[in-house]
C-alpha atoms as a PDB file:
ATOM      1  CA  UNK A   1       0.000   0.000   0.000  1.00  0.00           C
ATOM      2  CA  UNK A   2       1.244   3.366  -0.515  1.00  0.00           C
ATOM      3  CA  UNK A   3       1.777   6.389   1.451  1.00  0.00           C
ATOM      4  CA  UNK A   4       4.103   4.466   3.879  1.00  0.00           C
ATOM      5  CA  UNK A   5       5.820   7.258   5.806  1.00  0.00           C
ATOM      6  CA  UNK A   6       4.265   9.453   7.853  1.00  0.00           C
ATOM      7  CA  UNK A   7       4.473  13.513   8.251  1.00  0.00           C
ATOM      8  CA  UNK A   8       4.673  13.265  11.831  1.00  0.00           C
ATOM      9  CA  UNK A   9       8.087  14.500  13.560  1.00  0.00           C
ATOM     10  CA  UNK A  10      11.177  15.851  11.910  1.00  0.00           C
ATOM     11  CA  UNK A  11      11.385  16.992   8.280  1.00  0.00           C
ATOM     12  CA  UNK A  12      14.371  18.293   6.682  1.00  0.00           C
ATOM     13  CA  UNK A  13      14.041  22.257   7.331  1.00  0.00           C
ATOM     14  CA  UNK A  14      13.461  22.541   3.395  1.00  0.00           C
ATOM     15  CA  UNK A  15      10.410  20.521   3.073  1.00  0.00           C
ATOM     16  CA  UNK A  16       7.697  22.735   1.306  1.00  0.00           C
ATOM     17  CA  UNK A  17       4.100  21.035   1.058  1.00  0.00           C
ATOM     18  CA  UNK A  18       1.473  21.872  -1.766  1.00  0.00           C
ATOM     19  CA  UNK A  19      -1.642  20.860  -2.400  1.00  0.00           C
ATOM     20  CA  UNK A  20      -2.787  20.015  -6.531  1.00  0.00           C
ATOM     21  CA  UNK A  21      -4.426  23.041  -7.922  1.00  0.00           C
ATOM     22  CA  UNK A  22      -6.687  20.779  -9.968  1.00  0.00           C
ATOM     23  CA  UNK A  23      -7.845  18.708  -6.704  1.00  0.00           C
ATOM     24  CA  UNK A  24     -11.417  20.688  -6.858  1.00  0.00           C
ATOM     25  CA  UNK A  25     -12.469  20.030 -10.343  1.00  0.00           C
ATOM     26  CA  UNK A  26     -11.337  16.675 -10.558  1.00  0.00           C
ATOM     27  CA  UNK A  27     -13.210  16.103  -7.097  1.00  0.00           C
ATOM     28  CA  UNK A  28     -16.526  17.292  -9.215  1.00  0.00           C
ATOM     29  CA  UNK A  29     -15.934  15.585 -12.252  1.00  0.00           C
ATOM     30  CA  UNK A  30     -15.011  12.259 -10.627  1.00  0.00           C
ATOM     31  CA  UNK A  31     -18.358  12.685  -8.709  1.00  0.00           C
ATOM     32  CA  UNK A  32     -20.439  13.212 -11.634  1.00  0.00           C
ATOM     33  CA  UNK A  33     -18.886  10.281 -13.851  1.00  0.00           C
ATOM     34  CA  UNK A  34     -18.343   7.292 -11.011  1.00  0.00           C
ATOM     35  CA  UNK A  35     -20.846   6.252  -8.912  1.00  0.00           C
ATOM     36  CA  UNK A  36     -18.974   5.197  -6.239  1.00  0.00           C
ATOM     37  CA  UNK A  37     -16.719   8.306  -6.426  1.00  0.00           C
ATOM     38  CA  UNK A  38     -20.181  10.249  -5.677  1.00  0.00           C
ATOM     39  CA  UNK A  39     -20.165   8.260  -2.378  1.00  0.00           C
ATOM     40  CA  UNK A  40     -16.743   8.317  -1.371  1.00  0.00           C
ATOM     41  CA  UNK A  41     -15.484  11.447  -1.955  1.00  0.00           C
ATOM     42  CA  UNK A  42     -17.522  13.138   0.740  1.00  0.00           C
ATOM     43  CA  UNK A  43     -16.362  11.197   3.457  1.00  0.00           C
ATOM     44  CA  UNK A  44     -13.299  13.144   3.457  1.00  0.00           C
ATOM     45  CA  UNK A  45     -15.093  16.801   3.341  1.00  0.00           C
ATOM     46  CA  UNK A  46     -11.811  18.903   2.311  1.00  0.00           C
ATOM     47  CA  UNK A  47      -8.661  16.635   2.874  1.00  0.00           C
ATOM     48  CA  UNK A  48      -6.476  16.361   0.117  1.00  0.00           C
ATOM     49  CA  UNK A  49      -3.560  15.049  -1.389  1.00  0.00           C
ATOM     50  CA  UNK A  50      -0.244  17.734  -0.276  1.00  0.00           C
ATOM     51  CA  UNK A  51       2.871  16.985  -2.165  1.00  0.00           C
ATOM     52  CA  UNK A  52       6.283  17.844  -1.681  1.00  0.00           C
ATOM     53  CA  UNK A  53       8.806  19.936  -3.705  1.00  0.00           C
ATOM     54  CA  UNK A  54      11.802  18.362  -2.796  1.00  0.00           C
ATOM     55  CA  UNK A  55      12.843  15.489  -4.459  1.00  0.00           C
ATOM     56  CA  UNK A  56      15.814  13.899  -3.398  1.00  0.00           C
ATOM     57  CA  UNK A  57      14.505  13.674   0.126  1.00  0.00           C
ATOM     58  CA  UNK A  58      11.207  12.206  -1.094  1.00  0.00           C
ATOM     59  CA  UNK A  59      12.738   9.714  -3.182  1.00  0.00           C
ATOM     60  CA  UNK A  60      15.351   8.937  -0.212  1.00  0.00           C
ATOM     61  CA  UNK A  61      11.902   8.479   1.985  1.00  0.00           C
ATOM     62  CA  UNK A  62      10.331   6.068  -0.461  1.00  0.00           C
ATOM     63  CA  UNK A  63      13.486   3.927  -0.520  1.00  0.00           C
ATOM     64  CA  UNK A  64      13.193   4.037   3.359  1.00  0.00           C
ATOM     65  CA  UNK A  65       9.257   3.270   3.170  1.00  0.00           C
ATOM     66  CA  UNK A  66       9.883  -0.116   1.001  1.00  0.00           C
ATOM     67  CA  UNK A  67       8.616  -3.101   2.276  1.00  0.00           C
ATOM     68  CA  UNK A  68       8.276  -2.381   5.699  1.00  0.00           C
ATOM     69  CA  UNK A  69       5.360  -1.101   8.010  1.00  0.00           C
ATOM     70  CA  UNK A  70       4.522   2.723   8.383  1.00  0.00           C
ATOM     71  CA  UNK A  71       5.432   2.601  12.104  1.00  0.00           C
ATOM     72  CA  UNK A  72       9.282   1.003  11.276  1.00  0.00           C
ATOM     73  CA  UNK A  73       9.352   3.378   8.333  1.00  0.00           C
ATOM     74  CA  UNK A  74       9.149   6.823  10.215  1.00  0.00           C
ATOM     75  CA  UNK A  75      11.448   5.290  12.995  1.00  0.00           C
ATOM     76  CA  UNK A  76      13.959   4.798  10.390  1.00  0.00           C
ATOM     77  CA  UNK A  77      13.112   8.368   9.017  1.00  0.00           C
ATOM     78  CA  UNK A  78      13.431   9.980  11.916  1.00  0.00           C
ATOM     79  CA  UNK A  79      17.148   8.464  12.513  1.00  0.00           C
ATOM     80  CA  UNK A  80      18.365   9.403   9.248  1.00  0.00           C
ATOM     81  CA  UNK A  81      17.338  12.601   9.711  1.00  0.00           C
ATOM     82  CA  UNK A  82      19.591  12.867  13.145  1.00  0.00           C
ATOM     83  CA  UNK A  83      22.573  11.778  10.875  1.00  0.00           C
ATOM     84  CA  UNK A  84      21.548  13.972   7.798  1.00  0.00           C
ATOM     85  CA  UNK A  85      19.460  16.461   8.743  1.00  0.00           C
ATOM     86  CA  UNK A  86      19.804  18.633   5.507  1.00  0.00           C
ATOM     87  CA  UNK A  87      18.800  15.046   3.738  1.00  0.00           C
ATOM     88  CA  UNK A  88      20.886  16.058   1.127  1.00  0.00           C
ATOM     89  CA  UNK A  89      23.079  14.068  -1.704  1.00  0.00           C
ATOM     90  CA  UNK A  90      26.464  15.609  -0.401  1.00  0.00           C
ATOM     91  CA  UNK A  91      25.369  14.734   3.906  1.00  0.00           C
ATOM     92  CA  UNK A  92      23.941  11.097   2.697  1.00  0.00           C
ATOM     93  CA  UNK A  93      27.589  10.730   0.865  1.00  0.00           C
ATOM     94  CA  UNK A  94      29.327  11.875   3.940  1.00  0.00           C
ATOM     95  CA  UNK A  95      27.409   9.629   5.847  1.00  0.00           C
ATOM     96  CA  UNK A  96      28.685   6.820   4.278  1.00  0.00           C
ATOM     97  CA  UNK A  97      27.212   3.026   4.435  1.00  0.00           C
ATOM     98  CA  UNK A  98      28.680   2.830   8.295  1.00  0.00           C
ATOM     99  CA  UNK A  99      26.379   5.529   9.441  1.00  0.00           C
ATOM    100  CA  UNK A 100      23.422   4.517   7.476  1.00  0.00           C
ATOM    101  CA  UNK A 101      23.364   1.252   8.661  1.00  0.00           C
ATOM    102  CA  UNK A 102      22.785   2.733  12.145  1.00  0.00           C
ATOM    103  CA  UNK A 103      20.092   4.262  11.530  1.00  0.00           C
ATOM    104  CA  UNK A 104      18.485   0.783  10.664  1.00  0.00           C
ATOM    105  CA  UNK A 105      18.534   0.958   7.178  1.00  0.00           C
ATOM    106  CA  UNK A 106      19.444  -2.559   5.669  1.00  0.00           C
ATOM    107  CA  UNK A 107      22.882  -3.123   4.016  1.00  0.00           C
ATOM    108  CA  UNK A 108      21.084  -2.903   0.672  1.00  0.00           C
ATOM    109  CA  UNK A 109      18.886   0.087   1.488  1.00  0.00           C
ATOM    110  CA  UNK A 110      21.763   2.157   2.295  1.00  0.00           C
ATOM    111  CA  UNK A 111      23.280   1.214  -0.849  1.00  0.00           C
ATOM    112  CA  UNK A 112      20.032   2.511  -2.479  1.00  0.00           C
ATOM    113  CA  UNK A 113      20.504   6.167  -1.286  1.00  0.00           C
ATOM    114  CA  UNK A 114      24.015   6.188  -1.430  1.00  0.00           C
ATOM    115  CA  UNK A 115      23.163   5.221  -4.848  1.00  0.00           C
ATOM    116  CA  UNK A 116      20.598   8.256  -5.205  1.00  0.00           C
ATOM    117  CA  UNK A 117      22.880  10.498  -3.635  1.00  0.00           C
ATOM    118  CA  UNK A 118      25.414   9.465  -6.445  1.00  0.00           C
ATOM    119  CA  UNK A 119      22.942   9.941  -9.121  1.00  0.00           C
ATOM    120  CA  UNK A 120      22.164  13.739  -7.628  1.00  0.00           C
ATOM    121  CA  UNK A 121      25.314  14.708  -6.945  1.00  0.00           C
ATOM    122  CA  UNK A 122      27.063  13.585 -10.387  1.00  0.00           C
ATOM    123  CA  UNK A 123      23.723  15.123 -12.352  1.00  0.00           C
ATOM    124  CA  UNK A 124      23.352  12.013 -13.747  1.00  0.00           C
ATOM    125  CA  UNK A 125      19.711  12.807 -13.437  1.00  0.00           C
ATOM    126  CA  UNK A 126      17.815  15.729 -14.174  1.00  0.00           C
ATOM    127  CA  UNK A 127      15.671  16.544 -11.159  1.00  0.00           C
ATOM    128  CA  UNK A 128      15.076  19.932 -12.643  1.00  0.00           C
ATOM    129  CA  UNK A 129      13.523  19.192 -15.741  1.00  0.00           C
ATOM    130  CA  UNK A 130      11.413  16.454 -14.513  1.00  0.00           C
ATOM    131  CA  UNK A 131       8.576  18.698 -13.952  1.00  0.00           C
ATOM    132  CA  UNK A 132       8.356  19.606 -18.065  1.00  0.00           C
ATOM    133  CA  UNK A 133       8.712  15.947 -18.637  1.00  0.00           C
ATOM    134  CA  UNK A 134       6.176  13.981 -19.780  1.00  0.00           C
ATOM    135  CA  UNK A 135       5.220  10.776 -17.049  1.00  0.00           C
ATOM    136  CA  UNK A 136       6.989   8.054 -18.789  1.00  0.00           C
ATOM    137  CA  UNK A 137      10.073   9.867 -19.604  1.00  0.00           C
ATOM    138  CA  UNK A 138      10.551  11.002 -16.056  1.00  0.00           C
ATOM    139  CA  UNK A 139      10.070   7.312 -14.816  1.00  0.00           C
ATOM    140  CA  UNK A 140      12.537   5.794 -17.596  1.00  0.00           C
ATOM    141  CA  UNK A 141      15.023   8.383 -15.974  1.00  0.00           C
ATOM    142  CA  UNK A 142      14.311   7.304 -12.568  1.00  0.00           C
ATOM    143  CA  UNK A 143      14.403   3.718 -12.381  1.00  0.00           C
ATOM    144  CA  UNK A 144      17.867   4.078 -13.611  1.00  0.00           C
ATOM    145  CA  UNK A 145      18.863   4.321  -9.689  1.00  0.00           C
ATOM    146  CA  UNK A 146      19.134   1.172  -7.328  1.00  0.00           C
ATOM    147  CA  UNK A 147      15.957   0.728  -5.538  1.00  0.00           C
ATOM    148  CA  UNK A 148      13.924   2.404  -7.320  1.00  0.00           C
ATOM    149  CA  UNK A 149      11.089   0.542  -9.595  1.00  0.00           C
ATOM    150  CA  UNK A 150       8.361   1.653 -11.605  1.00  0.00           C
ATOM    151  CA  UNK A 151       6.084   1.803  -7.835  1.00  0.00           C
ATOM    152  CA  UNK A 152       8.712   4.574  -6.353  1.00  0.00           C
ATOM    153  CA  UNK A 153       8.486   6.446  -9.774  1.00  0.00           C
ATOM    154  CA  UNK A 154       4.888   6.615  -9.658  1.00  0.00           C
ATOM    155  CA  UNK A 155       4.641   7.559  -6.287  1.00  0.00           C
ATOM    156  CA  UNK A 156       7.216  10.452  -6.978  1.00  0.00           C
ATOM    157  CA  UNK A 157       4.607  11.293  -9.936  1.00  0.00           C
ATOM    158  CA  UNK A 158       1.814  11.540  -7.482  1.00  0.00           C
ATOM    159  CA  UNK A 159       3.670  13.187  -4.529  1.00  0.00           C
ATOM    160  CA  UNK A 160       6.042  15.439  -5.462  1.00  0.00           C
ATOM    161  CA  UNK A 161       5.126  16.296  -8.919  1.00  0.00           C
ATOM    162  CA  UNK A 162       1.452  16.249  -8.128  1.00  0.00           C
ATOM    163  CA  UNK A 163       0.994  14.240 -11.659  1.00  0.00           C
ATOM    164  CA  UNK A 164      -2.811  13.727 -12.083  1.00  0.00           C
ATOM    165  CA  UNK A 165      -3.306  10.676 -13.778  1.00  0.00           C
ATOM    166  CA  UNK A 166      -1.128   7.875 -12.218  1.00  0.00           C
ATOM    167  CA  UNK A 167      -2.647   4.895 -11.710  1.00  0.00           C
ATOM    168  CA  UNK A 168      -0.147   2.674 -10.297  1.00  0.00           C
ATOM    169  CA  UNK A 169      -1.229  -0.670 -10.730  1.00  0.00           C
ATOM    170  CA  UNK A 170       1.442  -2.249  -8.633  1.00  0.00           C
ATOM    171  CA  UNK A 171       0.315  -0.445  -5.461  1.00  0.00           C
ATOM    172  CA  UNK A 172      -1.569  -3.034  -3.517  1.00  0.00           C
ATOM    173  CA  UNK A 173      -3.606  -0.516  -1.834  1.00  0.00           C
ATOM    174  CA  UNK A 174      -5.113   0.812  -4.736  1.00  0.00           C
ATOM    175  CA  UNK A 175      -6.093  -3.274  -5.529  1.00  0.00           C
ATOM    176  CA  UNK A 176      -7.270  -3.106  -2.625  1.00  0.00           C
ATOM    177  CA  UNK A 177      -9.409  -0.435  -2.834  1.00  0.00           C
ATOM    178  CA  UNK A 178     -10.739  -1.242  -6.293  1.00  0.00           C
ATOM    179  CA  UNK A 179     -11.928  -4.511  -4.563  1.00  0.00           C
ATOM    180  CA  UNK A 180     -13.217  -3.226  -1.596  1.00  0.00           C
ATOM    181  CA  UNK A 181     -15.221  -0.556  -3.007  1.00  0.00           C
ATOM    182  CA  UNK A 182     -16.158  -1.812  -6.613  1.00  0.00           C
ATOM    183  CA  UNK A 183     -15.895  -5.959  -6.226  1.00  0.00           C
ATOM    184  CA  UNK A 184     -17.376  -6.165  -2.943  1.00  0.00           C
ATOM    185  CA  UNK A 185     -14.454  -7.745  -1.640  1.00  0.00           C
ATOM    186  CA  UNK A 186     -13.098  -9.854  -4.469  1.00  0.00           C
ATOM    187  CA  UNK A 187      -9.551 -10.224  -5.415  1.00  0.00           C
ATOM    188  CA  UNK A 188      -9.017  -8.032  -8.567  1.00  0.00           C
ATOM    189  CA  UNK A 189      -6.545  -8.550 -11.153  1.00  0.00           C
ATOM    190  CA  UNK A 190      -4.938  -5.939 -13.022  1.00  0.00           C
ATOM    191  CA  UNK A 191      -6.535  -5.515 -15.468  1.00  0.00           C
ATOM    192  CA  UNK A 192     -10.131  -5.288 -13.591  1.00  0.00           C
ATOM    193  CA  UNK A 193      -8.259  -2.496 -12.207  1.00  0.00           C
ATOM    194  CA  UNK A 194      -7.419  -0.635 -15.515  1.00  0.00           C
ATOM    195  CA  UNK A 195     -10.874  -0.936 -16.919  1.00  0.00           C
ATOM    196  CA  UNK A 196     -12.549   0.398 -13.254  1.00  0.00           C
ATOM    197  CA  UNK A 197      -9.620   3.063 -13.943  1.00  0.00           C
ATOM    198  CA  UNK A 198     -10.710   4.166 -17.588  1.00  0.00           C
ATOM    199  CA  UNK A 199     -13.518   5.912 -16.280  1.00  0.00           C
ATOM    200  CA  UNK A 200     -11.327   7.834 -13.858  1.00  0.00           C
ATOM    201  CA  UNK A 201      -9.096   9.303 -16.301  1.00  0.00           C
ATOM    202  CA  UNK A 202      -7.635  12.384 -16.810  1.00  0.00           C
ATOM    203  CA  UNK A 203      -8.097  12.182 -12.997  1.00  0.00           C
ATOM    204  CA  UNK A 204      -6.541   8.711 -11.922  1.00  0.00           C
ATOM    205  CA  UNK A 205      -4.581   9.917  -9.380  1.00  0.00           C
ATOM    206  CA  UNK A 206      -7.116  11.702  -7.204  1.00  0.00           C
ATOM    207  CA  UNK A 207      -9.249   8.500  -7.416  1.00  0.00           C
ATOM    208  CA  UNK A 208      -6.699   6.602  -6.567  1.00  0.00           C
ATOM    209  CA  UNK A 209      -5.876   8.803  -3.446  1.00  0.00           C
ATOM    210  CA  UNK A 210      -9.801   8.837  -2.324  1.00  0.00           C
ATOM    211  CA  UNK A 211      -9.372   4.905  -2.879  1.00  0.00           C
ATOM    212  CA  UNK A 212      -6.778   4.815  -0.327  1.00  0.00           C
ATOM    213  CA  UNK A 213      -8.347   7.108   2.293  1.00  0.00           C
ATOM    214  CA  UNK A 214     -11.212   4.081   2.361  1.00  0.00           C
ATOM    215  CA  UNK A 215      -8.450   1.701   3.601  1.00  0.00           C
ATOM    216  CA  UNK A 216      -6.678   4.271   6.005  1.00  0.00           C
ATOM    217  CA  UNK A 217      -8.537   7.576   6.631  1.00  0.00           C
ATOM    218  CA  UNK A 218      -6.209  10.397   8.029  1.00  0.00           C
ATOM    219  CA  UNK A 219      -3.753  10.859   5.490  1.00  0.00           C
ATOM    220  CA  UNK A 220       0.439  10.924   5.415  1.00  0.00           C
ATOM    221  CA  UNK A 221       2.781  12.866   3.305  1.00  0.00           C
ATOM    222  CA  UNK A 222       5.925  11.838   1.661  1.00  0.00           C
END
C-alpha cells in the first residue's frame, strides 16, 4: 500500500508542502462520472492530497518506506534525519554506508541512497527538468537508480510532482481499494483495475488517493 511514511516529527528544514491546484475540479468531475466516487469522496469533506517539492529527500523516503510497516518506516526516518538532517546528496555521501546502517537501514537500502545520492550529486539525473517531462520519460530516468522501480516512480509522480493521472497498478492498496469498493471484496486482477480506472481518467490519481483514504482515513505525506 502506498503512502508508507508518515508527516509526523522531523522533516528536513526545506520541506515545502502543496496541495494540486486541480484537486477541486477533478473532485466534481469524478463525482459526476463514477458512482462510487459520488459516495466516497464526501467522506473526506476537504482533505487532500499535499505533495512535496523536494525530491531527493522524497525519493530517499520512499526507498526508506519499502517493504516495511509505516510505524518502522518513520522510525527509520526519523534516525536518518539525526545523521543527515539537511537530507541532502552531499550529507547522505558523507554519511557513508557505516552511518546509514545505524540508523536501521538494511545493508542494501543504504546502498540505495548512497546510490541516489550518487545519481544527484554527479547530475546524472535531471531533477530539474522532470517537472516539463512527460510521465513516462521522467520514470525511464528514474528507475535508472538502485531501488527504485516503476512503484517509487509513480509515487514520486503523485507526490512530489502532483501528476494527475497515475494509476499505479502495482500499489496493492489501490487493488485493494478497487476490490473493496467496486468488487465487494473480491480479489481483482490488473486488469479489472485498468478498466474500473478508464472511467477515472484524466483524474486517476485523485481516485486513486480517495481509494486509499477508504483503507486508512487520516492521510500521510511523503
Amino acid at each position: 500500500m502506498a503512502e508508507k511514511l508518515s508527516a509526523v516529527g522531523k522533516t528536513p528544514p526545506d520541506a515545502i508542502y502543496r496541495v494540486p491546484d486541480y484537486w477541486e475540479q477533478a473532485k466534481s468531475e469524478l463525482m459526476k462520472r463514477d458512482r462510487i466516487m459520488r459516495k466516497l469522496i464526501p467522506q473526506f469533506g476537504d482533505l487532500h492530497l499535499t505533495g512535496r517539492s523536494e525530491a531527493f529527500a522524497t525519493l530517499a523516503r520512499s526507498i526508506i518506506g519499502q517493504q516495511i510497516s509505516t510505524k518502522s518506516a518513520e522510525a527509520v526516518w526519523q534516525r536518518f534525519l539525526l545523521v543527515c538532517p539537511k537530507c541532502s546528496p552531499a550529507q547522505v555521501l558523507k554519511a557513508g554506508n557505516e552511518n546509514l546502517a545505524l540508523c536501521g537501514l538494511s545493508k542494501r537500502k543504504a546502498e540505495y541512497i548512497l546510490d541516489l545520492a550518487e545519481h544527484f550529486k554527479a547530475k546524472r539525473v535531471h531533477a530539474d527538468k522532470w517537472i516539463e517531462m512527460a510521465d513516462e520519460d521522467v520514470i525511464a530516468e528514474m528507475i535508472q537508480i538502485r531501488g527504485i522501480g516503476r512503484w517509487t516512480a509513480e509515487m514520486f509522480l503523485i507526490f512530489n510532482l502532483l501528476r494527475p493521472n497515475i494509476l499505479p497498478l502495482d500499489d496493492v492498496g489501490l487493488l485493494k481499494g478497487i476490490s473493496n469498493n467496486y468488487f465487494s471484496g473480491e480479489p481483482v486482477s490488473r486488469s479489472d483495475a485498468r478498466e474500473v480506472a478508464a472511467n477515472w481518467e484524466p483524474w486517476r490519481t485523485v481516485a486513486t488517493w480517495y481509494l486509499w483514504r477508504s483503507l486508512e482515513p487520516v492521510p500521510v505525506v511523503y
